[in-house]
PDB file of N, CA and C in Angstrom:
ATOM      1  N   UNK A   1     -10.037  -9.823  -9.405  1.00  0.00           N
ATOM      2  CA  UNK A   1      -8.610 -10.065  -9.520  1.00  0.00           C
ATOM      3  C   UNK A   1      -8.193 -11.019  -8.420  1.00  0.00           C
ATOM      4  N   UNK A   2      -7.290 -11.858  -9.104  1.00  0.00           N
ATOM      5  CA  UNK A   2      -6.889 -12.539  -7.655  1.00  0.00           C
ATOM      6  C   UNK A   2      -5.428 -12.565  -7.451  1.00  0.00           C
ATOM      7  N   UNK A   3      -4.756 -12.927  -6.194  1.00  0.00           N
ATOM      8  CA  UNK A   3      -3.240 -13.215  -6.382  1.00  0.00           C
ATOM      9  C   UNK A   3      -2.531 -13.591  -6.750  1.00  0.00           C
ATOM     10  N   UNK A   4      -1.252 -13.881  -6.918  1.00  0.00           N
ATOM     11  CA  UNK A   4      -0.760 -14.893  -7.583  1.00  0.00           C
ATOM     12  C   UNK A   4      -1.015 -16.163  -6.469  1.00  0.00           C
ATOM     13  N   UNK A   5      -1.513 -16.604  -5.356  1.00  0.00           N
ATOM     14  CA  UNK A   5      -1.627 -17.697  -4.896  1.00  0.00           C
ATOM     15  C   UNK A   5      -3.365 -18.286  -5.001  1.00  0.00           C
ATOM     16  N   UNK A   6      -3.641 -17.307  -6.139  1.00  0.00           N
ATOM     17  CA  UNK A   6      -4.776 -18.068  -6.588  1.00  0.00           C
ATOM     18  C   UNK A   6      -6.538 -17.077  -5.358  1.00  0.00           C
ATOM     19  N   UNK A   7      -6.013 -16.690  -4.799  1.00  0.00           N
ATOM     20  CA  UNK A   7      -6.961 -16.345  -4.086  1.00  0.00           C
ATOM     21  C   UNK A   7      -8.003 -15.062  -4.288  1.00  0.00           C
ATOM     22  N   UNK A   8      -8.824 -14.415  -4.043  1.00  0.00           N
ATOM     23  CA  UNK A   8      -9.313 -13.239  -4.488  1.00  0.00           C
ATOM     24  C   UNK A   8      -8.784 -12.396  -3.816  1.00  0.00           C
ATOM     25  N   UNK A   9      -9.040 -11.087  -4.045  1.00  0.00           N
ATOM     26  CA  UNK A   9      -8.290  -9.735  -3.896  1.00  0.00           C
ATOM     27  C   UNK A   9      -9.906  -9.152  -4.008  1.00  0.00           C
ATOM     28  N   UNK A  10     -10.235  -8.464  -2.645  1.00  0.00           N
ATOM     29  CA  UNK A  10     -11.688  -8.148  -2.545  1.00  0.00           C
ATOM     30  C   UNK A  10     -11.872  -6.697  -3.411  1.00  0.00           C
ATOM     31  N   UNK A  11     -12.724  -6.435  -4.586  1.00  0.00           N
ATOM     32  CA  UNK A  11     -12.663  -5.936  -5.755  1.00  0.00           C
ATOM     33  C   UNK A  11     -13.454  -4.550  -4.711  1.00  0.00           C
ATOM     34  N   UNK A  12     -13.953  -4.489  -3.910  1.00  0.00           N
ATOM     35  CA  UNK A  12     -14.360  -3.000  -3.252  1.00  0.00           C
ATOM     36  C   UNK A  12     -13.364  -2.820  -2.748  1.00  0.00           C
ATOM     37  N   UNK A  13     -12.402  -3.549  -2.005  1.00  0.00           N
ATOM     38  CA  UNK A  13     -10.828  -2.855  -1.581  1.00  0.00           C
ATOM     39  C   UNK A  13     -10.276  -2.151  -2.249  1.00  0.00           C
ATOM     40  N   UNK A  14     -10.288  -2.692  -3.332  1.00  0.00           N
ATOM     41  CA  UNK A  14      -8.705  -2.471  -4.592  1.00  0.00           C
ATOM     42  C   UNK A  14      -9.759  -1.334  -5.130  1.00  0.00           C
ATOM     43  N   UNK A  15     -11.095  -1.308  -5.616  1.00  0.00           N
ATOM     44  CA  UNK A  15     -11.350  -0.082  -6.519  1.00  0.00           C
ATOM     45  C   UNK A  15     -11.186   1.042  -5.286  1.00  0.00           C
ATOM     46  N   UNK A  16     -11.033   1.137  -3.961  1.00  0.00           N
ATOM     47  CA  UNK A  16     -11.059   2.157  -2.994  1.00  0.00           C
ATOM     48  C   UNK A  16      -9.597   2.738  -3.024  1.00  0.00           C
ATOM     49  N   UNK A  17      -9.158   1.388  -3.083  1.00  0.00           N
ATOM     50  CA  UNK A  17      -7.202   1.807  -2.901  1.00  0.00           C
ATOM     51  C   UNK A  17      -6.972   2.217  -4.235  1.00  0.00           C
ATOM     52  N   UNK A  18      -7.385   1.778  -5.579  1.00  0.00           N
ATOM     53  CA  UNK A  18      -6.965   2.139  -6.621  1.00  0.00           C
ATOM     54  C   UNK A  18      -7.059   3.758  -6.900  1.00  0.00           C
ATOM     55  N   UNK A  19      -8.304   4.421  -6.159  1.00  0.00           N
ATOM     56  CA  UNK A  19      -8.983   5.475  -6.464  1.00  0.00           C
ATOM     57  C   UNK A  19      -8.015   6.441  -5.575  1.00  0.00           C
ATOM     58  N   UNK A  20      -7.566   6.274  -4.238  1.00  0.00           N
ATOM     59  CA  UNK A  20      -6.778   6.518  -3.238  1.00  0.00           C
ATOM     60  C   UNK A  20      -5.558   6.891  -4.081  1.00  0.00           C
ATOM     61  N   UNK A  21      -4.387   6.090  -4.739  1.00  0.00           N
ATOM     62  CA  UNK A  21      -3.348   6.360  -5.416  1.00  0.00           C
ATOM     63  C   UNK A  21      -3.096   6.896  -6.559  1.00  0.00           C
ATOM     64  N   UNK A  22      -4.573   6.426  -7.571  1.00  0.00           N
ATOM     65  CA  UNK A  22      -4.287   6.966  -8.860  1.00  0.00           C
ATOM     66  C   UNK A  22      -4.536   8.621  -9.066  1.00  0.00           C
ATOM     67  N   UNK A  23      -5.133   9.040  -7.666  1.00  0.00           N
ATOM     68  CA  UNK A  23      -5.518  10.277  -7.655  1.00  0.00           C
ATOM     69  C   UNK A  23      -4.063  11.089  -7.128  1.00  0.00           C
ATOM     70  N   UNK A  24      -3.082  10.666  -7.064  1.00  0.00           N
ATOM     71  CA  UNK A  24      -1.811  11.181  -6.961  1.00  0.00           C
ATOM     72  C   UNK A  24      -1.079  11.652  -8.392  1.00  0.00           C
ATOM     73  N   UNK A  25      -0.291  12.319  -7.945  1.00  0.00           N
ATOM     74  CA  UNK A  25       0.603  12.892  -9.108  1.00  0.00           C
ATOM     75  C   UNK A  25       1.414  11.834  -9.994  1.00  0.00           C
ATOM     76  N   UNK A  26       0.907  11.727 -11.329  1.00  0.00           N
ATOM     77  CA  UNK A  26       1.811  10.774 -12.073  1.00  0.00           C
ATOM     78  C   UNK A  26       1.965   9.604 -11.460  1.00  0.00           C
ATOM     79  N   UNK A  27       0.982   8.515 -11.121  1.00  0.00           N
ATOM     80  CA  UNK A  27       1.089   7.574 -10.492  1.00  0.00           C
ATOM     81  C   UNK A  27       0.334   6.540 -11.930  1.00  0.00           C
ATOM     82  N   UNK A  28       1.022   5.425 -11.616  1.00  0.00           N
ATOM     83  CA  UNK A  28       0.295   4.177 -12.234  1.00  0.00           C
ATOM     84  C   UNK A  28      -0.045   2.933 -11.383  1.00  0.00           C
ATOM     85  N   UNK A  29      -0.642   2.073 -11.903  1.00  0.00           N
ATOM     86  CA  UNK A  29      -0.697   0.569 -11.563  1.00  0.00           C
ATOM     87  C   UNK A  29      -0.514  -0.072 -12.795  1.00  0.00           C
ATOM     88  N   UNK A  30       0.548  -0.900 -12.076  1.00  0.00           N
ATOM     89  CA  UNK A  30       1.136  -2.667 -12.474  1.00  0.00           C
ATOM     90  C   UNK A  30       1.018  -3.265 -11.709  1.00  0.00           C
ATOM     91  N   UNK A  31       0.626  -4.488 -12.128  1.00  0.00           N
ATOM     92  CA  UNK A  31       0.460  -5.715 -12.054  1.00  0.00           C
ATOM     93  C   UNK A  31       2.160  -6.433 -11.948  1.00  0.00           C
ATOM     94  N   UNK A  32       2.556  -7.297 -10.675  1.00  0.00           N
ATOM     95  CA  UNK A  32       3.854  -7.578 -10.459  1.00  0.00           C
ATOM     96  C   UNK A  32       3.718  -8.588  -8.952  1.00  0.00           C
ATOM     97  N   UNK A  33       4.498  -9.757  -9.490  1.00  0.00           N
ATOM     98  CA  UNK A  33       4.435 -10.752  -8.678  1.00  0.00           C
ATOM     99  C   UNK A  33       2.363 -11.273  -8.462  1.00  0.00           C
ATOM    100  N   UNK A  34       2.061 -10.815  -9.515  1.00  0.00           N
ATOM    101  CA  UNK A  34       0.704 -11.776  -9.482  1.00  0.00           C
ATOM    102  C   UNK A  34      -0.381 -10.952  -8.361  1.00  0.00           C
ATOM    103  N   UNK A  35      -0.114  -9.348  -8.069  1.00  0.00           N
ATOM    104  CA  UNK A  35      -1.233  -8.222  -7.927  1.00  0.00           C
ATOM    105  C   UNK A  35      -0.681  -7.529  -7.922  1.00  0.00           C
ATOM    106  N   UNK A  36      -1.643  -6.042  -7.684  1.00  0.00           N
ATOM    107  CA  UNK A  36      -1.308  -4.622  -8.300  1.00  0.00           C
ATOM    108  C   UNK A  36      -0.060  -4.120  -6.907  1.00  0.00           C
ATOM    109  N   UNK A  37       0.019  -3.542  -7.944  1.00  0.00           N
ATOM    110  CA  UNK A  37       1.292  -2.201  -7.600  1.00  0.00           C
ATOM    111  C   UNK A  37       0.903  -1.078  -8.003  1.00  0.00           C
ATOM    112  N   UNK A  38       1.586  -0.215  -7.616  1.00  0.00           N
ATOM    113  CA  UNK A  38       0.955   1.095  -7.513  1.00  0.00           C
ATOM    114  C   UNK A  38       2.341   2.257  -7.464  1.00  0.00           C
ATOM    115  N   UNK A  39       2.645   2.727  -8.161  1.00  0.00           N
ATOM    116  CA  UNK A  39       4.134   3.180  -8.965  1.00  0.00           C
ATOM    117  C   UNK A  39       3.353   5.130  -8.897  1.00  0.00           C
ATOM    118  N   UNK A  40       4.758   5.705  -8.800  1.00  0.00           N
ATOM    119  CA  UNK A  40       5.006   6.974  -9.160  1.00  0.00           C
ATOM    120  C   UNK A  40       6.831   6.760  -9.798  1.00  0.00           C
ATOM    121  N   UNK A  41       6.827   7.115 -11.201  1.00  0.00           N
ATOM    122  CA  UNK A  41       8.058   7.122 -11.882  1.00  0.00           C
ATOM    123  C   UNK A  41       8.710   5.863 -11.692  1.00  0.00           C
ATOM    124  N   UNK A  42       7.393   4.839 -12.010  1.00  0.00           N
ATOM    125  CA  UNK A  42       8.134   2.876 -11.904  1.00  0.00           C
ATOM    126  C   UNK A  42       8.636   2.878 -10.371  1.00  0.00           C
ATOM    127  N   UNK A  43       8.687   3.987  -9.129  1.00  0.00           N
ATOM    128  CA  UNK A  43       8.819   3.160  -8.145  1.00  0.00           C
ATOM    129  C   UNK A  43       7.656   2.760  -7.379  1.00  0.00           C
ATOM    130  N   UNK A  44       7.120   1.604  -6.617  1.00  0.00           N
ATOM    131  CA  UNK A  44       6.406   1.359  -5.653  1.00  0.00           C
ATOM    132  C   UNK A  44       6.512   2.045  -4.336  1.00  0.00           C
ATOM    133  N   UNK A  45       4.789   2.679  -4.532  1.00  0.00           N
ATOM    134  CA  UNK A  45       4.841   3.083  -3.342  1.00  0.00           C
ATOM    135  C   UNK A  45       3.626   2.435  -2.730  1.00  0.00           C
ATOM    136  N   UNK A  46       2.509   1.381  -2.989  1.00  0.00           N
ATOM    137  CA  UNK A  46       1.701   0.770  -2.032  1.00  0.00           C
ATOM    138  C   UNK A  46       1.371  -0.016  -3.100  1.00  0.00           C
ATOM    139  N   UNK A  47       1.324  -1.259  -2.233  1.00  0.00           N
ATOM    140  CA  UNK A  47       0.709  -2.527  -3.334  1.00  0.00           C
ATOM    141  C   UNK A  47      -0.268  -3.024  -2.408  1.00  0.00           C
ATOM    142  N   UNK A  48      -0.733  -4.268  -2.814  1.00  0.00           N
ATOM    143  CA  UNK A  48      -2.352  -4.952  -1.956  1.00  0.00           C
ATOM    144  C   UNK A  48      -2.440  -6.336  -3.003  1.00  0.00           C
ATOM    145  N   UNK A  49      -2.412  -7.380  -1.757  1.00  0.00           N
ATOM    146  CA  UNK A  49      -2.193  -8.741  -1.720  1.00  0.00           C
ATOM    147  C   UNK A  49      -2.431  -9.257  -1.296  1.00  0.00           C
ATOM    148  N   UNK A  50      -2.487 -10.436  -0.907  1.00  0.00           N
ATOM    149  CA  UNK A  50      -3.319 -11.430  -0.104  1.00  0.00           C
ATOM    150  C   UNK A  50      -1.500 -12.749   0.513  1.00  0.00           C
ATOM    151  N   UNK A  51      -1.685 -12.536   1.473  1.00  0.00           N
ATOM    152  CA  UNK A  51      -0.677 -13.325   2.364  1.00  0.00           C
ATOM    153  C   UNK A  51      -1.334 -14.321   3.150  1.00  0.00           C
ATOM    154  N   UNK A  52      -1.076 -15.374   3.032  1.00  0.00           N
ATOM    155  CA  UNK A  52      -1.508 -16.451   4.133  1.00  0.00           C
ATOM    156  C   UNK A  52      -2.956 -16.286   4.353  1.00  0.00           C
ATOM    157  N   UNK A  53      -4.000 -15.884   2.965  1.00  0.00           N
ATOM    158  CA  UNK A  53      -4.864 -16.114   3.187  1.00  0.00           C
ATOM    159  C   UNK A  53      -5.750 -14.624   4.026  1.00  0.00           C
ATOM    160  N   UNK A  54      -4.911 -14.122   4.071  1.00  0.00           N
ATOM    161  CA  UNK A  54      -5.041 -12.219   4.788  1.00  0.00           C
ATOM    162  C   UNK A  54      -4.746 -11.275   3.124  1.00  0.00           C
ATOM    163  N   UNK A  55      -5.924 -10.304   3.049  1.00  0.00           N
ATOM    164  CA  UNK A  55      -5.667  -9.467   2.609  1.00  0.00           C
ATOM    165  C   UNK A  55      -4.945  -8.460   2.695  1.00  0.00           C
ATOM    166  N   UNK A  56      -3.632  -7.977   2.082  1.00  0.00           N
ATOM    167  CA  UNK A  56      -3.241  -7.122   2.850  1.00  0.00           C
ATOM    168  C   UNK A  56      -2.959  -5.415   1.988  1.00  0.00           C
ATOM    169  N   UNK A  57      -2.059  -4.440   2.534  1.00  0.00           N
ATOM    170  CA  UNK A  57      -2.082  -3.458   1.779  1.00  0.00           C
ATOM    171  C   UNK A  57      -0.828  -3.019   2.477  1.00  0.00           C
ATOM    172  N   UNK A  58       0.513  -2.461   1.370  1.00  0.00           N
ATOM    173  CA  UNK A  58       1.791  -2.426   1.755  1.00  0.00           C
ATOM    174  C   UNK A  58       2.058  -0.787   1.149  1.00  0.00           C
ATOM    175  N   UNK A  59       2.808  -0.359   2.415  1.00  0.00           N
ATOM    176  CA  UNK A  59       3.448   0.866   1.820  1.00  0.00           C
ATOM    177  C   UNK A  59       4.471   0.819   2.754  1.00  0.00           C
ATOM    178  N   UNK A  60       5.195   2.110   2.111  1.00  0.00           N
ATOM    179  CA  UNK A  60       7.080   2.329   3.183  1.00  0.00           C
ATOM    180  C   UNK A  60       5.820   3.670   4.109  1.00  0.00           C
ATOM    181  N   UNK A  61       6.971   3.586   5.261  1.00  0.00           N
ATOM    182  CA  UNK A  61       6.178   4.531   6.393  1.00  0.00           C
ATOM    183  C   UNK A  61       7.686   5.226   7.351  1.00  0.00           C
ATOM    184  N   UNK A  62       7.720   6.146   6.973  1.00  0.00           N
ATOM    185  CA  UNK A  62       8.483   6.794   8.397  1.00  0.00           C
ATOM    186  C   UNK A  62       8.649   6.508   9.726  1.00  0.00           C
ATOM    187  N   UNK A  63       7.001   5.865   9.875  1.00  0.00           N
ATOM    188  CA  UNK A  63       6.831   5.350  11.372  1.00  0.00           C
ATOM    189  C   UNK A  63       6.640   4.027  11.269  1.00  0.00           C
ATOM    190  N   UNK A  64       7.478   3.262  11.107  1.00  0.00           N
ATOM    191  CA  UNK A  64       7.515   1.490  10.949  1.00  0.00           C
ATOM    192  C   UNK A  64       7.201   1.150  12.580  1.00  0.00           C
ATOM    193  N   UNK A  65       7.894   1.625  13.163  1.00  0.00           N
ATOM    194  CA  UNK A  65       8.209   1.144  14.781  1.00  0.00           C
ATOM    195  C   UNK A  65       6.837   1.297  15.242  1.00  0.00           C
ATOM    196  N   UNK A  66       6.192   2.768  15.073  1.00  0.00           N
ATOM    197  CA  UNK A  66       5.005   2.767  15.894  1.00  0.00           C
ATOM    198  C   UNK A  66       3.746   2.304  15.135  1.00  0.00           C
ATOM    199  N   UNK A  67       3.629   2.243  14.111  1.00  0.00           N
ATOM    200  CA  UNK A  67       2.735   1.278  13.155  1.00  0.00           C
ATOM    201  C   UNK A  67       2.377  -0.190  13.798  1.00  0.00           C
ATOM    202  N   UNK A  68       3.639  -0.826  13.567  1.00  0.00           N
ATOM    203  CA  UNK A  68       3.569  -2.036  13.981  1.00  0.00           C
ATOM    204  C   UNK A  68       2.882  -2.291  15.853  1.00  0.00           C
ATOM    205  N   UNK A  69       2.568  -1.037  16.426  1.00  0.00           N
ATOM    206  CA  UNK A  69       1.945  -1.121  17.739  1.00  0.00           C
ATOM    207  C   UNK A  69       0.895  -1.839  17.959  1.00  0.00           C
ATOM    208  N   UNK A  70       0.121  -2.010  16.750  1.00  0.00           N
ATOM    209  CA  UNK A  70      -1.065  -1.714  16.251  1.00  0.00           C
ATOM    210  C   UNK A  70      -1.112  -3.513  15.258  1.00  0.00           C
ATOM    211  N   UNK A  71      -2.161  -3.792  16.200  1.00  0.00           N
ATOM    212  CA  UNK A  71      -1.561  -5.751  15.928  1.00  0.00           C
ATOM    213  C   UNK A  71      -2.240  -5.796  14.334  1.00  0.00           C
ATOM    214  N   UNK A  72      -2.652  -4.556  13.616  1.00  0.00           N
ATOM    215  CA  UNK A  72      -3.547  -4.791  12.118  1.00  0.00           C
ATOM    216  C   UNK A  72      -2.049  -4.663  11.392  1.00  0.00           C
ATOM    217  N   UNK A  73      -1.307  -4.043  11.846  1.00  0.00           N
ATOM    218  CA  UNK A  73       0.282  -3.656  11.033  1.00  0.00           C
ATOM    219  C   UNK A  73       1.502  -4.586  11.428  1.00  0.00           C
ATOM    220  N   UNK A  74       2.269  -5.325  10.213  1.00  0.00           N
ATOM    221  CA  UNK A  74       3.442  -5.677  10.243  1.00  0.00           C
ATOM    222  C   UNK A  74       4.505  -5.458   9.450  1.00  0.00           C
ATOM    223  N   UNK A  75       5.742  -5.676  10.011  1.00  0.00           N
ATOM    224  CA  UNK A  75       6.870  -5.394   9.484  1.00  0.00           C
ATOM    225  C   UNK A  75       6.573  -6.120   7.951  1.00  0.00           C
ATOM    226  N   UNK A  76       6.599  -5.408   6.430  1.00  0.00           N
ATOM    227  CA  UNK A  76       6.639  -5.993   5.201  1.00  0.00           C
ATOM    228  C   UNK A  76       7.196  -7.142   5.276  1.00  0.00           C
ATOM    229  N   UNK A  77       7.262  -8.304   4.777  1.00  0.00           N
ATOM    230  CA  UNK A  77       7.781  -9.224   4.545  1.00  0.00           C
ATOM    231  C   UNK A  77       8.670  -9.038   3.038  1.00  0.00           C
ATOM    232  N   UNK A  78      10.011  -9.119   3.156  1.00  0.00           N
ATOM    233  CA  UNK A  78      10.951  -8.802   2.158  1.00  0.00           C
ATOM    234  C   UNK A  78      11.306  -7.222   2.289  1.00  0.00           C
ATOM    235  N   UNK A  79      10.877  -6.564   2.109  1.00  0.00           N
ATOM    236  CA  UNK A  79      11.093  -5.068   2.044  1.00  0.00           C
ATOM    237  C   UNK A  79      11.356  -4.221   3.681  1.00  0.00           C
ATOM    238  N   UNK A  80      10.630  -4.960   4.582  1.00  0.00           N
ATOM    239  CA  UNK A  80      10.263  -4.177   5.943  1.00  0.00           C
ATOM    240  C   UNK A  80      11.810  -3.480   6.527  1.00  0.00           C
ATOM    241  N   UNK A  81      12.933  -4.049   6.153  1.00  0.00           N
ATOM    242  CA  UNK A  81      13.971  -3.674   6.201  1.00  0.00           C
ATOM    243  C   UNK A  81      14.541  -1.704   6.024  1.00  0.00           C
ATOM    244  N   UNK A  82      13.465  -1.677   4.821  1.00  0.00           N
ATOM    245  CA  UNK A  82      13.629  -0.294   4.395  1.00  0.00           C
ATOM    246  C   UNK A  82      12.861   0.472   4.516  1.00  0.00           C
ATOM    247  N   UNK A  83      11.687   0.117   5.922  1.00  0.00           N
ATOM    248  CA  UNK A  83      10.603   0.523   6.516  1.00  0.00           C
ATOM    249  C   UNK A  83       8.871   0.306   5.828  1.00  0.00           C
ATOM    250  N   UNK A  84       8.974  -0.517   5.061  1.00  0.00           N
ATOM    251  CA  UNK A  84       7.897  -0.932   5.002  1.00  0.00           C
ATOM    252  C   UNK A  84       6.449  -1.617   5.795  1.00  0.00           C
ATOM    253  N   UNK A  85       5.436  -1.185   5.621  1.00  0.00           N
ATOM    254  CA  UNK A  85       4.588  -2.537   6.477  1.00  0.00           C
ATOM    255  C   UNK A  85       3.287  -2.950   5.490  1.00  0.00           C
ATOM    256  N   UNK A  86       3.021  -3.631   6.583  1.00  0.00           N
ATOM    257  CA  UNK A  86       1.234  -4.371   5.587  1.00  0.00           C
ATOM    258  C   UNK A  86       0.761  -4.172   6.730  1.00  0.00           C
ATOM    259  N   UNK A  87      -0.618  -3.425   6.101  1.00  0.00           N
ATOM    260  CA  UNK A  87      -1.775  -3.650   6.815  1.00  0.00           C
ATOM    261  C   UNK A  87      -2.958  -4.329   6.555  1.00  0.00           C
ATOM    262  N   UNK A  88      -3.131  -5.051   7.628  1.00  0.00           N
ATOM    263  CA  UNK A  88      -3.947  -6.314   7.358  1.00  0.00           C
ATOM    264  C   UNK A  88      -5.452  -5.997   7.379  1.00  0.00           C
ATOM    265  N   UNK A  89      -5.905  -6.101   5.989  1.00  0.00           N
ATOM    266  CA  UNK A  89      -7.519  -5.468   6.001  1.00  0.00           C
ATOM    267  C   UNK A  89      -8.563  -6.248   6.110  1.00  0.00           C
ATOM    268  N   UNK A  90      -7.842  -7.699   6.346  1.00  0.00           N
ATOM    269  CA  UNK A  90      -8.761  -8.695   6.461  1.00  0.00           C
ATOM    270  C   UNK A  90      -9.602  -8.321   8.136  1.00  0.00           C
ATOM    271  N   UNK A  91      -8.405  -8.218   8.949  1.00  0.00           N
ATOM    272  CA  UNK A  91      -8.785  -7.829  10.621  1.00  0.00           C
ATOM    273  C   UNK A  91      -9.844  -6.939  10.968  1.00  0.00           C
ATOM    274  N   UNK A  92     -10.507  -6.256  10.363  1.00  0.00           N
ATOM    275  CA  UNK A  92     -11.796  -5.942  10.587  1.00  0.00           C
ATOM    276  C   UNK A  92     -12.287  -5.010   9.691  1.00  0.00           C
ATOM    277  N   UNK A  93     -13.100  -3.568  10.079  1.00  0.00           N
ATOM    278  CA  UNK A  93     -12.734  -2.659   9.166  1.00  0.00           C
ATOM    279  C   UNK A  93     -11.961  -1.657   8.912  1.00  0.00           C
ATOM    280  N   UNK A  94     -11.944  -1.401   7.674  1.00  0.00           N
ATOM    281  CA  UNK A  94     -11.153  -0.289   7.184  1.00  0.00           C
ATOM    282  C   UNK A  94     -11.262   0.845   7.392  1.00  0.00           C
ATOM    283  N   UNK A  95     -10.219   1.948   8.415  1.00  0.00           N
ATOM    284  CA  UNK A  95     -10.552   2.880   8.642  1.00  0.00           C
ATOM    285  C   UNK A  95      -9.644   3.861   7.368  1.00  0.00           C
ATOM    286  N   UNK A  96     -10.448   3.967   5.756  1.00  0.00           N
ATOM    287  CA  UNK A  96      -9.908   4.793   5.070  1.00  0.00           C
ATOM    288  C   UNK A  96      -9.661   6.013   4.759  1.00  0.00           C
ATOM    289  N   UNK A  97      -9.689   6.733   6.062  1.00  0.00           N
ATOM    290  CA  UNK A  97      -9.021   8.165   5.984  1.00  0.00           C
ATOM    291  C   UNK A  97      -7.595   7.844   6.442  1.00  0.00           C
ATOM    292  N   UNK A  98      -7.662   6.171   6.924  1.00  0.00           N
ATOM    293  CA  UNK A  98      -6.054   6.524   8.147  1.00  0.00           C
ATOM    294  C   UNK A  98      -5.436   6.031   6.979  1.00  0.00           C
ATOM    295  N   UNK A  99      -5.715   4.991   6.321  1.00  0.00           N
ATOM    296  CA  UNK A  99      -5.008   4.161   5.157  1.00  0.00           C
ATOM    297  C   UNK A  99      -4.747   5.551   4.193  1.00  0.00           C
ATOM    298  N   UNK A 100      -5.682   6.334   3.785  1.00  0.00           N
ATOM    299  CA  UNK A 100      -5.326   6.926   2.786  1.00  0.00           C
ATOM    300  C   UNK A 100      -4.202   8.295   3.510  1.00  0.00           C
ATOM    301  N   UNK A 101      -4.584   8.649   4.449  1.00  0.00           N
ATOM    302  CA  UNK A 101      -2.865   9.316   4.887  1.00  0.00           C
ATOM    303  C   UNK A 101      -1.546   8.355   4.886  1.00  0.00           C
ATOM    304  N   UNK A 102      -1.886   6.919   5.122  1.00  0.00           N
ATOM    305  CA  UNK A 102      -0.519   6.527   5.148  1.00  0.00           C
ATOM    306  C   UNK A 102       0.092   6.083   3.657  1.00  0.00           C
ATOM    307  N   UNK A 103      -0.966   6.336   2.423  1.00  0.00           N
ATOM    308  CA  UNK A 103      -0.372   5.736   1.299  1.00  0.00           C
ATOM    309  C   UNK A 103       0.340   7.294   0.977  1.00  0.00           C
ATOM    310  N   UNK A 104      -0.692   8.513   0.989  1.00  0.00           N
ATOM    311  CA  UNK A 104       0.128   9.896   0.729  1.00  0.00           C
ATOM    312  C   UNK A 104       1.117   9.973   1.513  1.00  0.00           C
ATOM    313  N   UNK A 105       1.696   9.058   2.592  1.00  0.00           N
ATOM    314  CA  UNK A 105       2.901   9.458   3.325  1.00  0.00           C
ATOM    315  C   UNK A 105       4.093   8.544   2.644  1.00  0.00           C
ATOM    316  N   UNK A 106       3.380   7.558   2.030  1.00  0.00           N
ATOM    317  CA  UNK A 106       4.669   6.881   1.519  1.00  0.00           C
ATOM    318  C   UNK A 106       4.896   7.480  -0.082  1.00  0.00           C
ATOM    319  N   UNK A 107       3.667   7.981  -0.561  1.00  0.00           N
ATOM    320  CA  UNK A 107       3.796   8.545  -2.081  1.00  0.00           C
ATOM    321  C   UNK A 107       5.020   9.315  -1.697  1.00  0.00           C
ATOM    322  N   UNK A 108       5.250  10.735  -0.957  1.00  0.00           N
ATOM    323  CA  UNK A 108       5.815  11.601  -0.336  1.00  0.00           C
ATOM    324  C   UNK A 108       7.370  10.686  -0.014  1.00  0.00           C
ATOM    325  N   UNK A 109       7.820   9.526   0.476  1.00  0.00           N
ATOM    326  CA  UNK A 109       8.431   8.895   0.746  1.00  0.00           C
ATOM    327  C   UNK A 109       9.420   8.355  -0.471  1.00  0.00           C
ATOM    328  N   UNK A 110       8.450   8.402  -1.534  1.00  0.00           N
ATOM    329  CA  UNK A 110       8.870   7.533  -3.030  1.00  0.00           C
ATOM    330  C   UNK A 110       9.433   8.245  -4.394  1.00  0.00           C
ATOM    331  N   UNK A 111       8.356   9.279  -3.711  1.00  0.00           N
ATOM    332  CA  UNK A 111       8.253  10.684  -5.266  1.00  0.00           C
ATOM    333  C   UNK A 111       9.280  10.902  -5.257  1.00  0.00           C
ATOM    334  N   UNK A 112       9.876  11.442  -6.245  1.00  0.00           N
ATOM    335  CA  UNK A 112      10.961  12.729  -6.943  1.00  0.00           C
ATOM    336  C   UNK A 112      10.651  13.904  -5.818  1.00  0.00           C
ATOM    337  N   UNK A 113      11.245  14.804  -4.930  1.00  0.00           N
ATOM    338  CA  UNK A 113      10.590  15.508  -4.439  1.00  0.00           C
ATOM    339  C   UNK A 113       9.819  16.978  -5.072  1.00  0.00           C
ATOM    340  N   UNK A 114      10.151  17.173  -6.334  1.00  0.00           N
ATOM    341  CA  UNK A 114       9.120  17.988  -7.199  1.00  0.00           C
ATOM    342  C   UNK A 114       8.010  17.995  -6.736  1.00  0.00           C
ATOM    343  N   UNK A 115       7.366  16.518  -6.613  1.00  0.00           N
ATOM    344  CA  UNK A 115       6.080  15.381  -7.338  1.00  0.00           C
ATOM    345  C   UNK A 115       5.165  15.778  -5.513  1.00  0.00           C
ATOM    346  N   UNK A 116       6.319  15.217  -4.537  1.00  0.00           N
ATOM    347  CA  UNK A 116       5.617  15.253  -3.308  1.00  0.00           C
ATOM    348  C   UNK A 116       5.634  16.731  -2.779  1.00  0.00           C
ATOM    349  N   UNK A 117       6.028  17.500  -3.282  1.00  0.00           N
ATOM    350  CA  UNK A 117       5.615  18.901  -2.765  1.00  0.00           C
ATOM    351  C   UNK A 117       4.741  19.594  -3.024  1.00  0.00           C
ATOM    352  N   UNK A 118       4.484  18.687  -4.319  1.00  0.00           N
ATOM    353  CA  UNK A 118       3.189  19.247  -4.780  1.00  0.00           C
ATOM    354  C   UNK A 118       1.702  18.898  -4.314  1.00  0.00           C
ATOM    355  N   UNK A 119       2.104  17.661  -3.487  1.00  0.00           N
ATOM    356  CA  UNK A 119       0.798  17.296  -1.781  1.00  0.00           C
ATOM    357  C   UNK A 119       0.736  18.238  -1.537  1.00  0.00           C
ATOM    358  N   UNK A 120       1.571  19.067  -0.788  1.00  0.00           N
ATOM    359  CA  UNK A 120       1.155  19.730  -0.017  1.00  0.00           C
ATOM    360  C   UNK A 120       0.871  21.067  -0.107  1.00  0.00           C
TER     361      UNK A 120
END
């Protein structure tokens, strides 16, 4: 898969992240703005894209402020307003136990709260 700016989208990322979200409650992926999204009840709660040539991976976070400590995390571009960030997976490796708590923190963030109580 690639972006909409033409670039690849590294296919062991996305089947890791895909496996990460779809294993949530009532979750889908769409395809939007030219890569995946990743929806519980049509809202977004983590997408994964490629920016300036950086792979990246976006969810909303409670902890925007202290995320961004952390030079792999930035404020979303467009969204970061409403606490979003990207983490940049190009920057080395992926530590996916931390990624996959922060996508269940934004699922939890997005859900109906029915949906996220049922995390826990």
């Amino acid at each position: 898969m690639t972006s909409s700016r033409g670039r690849p989208i590294d296919p062991k990322v996305l089947l890791r992240l895909r496996a990460i979200c779809l294993a949530l409650p009532e979750t889908a992926e769409v395809e939007a703005w030219g890569h995946p999204t990743f929806r519980v009840k049509g809202k977004i709660f983590t997408a994964i894209g490629v920016d300036r040539g950086d792979l990246t991976i976006g969810f909303k976070s409670a902890h925007q402020a202290l995320l961004v400590q952390d030079p792999r995390f930035t404020v979303a571009p467009y969204v970061g307003k409403h606490g979003w960030v990207s983490f940049h997976a190009s920057a080395g490796p992926i530590e996916w136990p931390r990624i996959e708590t922060l996508v269940r923190d934004s699922y939890r963030l997005i859900a109906p709260k029915k949906l996220a109580a049922a995390l826990d």
